[in-house]
N, C-alpha and C. Protein backbone atom coordinates (compact mmCIF):
# COMPACT_ATOMS: atom_id res chain seq x y z
N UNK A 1 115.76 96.73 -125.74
CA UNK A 1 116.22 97.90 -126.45
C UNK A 1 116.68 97.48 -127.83
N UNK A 2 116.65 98.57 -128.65
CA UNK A 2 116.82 97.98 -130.03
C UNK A 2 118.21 98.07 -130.32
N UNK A 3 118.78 98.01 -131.64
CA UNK A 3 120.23 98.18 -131.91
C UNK A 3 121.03 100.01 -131.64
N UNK A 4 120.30 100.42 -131.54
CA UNK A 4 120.93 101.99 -132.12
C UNK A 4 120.89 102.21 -130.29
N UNK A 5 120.17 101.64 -129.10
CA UNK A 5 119.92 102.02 -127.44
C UNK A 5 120.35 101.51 -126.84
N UNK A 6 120.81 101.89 -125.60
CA UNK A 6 121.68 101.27 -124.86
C UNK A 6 121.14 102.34 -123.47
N UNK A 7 121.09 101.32 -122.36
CA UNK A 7 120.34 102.08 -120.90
C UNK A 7 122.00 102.28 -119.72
N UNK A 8 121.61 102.79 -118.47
CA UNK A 8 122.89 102.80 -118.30
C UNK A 8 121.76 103.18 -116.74
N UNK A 9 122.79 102.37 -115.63
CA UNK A 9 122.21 102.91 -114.22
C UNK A 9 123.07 103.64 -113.49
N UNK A 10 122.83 105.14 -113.32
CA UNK A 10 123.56 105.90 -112.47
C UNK A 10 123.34 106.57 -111.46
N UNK A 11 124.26 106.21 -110.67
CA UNK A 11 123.82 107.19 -108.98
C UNK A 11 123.25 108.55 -109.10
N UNK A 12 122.50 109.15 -108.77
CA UNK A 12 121.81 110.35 -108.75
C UNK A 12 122.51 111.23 -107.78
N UNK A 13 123.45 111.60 -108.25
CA UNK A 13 124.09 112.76 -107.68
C UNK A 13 125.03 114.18 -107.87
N UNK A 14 125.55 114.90 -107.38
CA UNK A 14 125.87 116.31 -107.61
C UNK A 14 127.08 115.94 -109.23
N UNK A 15 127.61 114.76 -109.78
CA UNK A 15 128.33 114.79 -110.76
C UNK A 15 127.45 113.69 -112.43
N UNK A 16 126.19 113.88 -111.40
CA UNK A 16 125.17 112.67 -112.31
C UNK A 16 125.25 114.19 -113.84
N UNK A 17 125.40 115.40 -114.21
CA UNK A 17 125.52 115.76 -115.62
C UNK A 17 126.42 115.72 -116.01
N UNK A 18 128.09 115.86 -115.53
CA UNK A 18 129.11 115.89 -115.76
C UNK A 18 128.96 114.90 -116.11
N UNK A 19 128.56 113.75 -115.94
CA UNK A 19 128.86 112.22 -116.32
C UNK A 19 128.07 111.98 -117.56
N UNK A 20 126.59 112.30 -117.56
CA UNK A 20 125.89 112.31 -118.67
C UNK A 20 126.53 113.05 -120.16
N UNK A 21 127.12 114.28 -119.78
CA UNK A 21 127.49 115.14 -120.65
C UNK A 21 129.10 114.20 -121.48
N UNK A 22 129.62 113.54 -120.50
CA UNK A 22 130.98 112.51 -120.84
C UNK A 22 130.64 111.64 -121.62
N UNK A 23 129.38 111.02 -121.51
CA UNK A 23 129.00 109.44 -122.33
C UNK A 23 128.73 110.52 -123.56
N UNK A 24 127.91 112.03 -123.57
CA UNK A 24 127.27 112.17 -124.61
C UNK A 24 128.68 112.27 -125.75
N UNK A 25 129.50 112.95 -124.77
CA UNK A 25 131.06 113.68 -125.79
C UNK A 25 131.78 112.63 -126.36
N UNK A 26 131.72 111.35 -125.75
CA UNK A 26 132.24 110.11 -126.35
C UNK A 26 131.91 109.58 -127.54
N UNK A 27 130.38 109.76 -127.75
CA UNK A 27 129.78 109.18 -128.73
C UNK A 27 129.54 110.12 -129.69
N UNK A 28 129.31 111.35 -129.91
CA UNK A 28 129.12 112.21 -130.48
C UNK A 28 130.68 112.11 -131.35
N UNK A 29 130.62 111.76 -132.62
CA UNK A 29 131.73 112.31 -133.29
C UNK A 29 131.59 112.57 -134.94
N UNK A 30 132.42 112.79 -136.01
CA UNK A 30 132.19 112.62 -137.21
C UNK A 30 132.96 111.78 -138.14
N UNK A 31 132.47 111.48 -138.99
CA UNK A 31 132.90 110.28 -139.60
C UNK A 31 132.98 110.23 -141.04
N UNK A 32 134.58 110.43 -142.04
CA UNK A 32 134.21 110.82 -143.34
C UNK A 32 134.16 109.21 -144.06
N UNK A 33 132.47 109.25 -145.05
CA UNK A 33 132.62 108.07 -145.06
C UNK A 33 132.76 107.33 -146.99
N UNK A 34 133.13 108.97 -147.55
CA UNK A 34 133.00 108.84 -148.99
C UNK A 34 133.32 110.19 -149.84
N UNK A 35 134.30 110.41 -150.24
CA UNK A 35 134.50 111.45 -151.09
C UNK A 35 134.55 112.45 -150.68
N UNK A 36 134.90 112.36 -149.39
CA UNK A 36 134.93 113.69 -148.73
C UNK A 36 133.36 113.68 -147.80
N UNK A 37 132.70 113.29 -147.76
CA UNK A 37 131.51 113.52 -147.13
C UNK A 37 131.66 113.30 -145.67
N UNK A 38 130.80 113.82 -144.87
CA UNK A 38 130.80 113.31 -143.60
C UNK A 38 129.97 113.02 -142.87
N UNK A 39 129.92 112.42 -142.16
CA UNK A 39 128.89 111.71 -141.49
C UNK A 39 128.79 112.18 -139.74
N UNK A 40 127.62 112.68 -139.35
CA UNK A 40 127.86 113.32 -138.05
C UNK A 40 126.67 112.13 -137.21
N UNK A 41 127.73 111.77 -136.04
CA UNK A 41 126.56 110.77 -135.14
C UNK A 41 126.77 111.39 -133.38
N UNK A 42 125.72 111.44 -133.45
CA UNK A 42 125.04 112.09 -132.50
C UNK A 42 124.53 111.16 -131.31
N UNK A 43 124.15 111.40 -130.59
CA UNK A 43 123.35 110.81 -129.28
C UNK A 43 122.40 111.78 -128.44
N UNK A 44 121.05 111.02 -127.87
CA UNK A 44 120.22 111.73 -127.47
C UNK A 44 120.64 111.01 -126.17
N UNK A 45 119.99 112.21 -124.82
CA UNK A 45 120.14 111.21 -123.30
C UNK A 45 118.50 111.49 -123.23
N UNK A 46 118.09 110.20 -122.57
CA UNK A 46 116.70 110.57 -121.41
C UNK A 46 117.32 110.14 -119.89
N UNK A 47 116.59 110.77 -118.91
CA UNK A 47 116.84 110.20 -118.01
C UNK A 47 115.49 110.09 -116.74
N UNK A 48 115.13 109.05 -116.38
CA UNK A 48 113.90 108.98 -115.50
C UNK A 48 115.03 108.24 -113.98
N UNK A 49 113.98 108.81 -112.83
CA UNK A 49 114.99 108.58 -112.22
C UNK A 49 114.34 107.58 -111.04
N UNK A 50 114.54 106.93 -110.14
CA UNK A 50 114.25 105.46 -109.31
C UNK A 50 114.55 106.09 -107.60
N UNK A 51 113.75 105.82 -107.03
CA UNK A 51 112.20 105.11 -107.20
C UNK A 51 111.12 106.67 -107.77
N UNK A 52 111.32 107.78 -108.01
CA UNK A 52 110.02 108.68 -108.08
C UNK A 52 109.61 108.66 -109.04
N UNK A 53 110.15 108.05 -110.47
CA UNK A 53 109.57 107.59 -111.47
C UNK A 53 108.48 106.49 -111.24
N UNK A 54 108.93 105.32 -110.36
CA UNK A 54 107.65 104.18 -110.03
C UNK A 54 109.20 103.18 -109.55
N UNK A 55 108.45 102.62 -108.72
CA UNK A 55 109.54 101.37 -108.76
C UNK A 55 109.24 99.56 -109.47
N UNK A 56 108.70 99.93 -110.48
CA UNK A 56 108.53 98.79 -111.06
C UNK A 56 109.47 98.79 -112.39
N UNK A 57 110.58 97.74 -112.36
CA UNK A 57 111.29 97.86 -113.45
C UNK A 57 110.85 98.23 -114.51
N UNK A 58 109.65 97.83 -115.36
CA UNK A 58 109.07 97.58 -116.32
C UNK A 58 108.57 99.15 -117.06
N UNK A 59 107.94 99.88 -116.17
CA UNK A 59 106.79 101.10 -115.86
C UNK A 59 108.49 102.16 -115.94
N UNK A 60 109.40 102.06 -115.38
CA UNK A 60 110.61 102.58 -115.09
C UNK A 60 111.53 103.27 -116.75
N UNK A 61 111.52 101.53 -116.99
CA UNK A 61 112.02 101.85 -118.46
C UNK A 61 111.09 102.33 -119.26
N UNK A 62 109.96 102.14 -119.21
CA UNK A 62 108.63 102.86 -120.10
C UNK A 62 108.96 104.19 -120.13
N UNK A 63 109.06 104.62 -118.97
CA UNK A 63 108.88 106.37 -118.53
C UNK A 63 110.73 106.75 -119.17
N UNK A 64 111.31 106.09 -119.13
CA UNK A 64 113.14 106.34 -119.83
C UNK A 64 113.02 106.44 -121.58
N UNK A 65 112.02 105.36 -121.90
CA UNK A 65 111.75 105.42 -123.54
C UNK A 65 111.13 106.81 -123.95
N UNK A 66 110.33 107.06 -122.63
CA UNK A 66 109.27 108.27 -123.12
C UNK A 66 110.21 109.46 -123.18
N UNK A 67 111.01 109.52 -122.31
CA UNK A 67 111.85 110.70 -122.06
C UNK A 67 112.98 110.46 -123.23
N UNK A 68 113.58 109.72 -123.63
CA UNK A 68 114.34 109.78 -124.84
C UNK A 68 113.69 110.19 -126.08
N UNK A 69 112.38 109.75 -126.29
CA UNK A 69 111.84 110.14 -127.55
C UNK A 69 111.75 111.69 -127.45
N UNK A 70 111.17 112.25 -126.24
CA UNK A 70 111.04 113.38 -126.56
C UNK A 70 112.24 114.44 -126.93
N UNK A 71 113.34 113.64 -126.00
CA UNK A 71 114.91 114.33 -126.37
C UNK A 71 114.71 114.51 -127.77
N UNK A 72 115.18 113.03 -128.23
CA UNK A 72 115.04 113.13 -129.92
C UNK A 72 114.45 114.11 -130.56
């Protein structure tokens, strides 16, 4: 993953958006970084999920990249 991504493994269950929606509210903030200006940083989620995505690590994260880009 590059500098700006970061993956995360979570149980698939009845609080798996509440939790997603927590990482998103964490990171999501604004930032004044000059004369008043501001700077808004954001975060996209994908999420593919194990094993009905594939169970090959590799093919797994492929299908997680694909689903983030399209967030984006």
């Amino acid at each position: 993953m590059s500098g700006d991504e970061f993956g995360l493994a979570l149980r698939c269950d009845t609080d798996l958006l509440d939790r997603l929606t927590t990482v998103l509210s964490i990171i999501t903030t604004h930032q004044t970084i000059s004369r008043g200006k501001t700077l808004a940083i954001t975060g996209s989620v994908d999420v593919t999920f194990y094993p009905e995505d594939n169970t090959d690590p590799d093919t797994l994260l492929r299908h997680a990249f694909q689903a983030m880009f399209r967030a984006k």
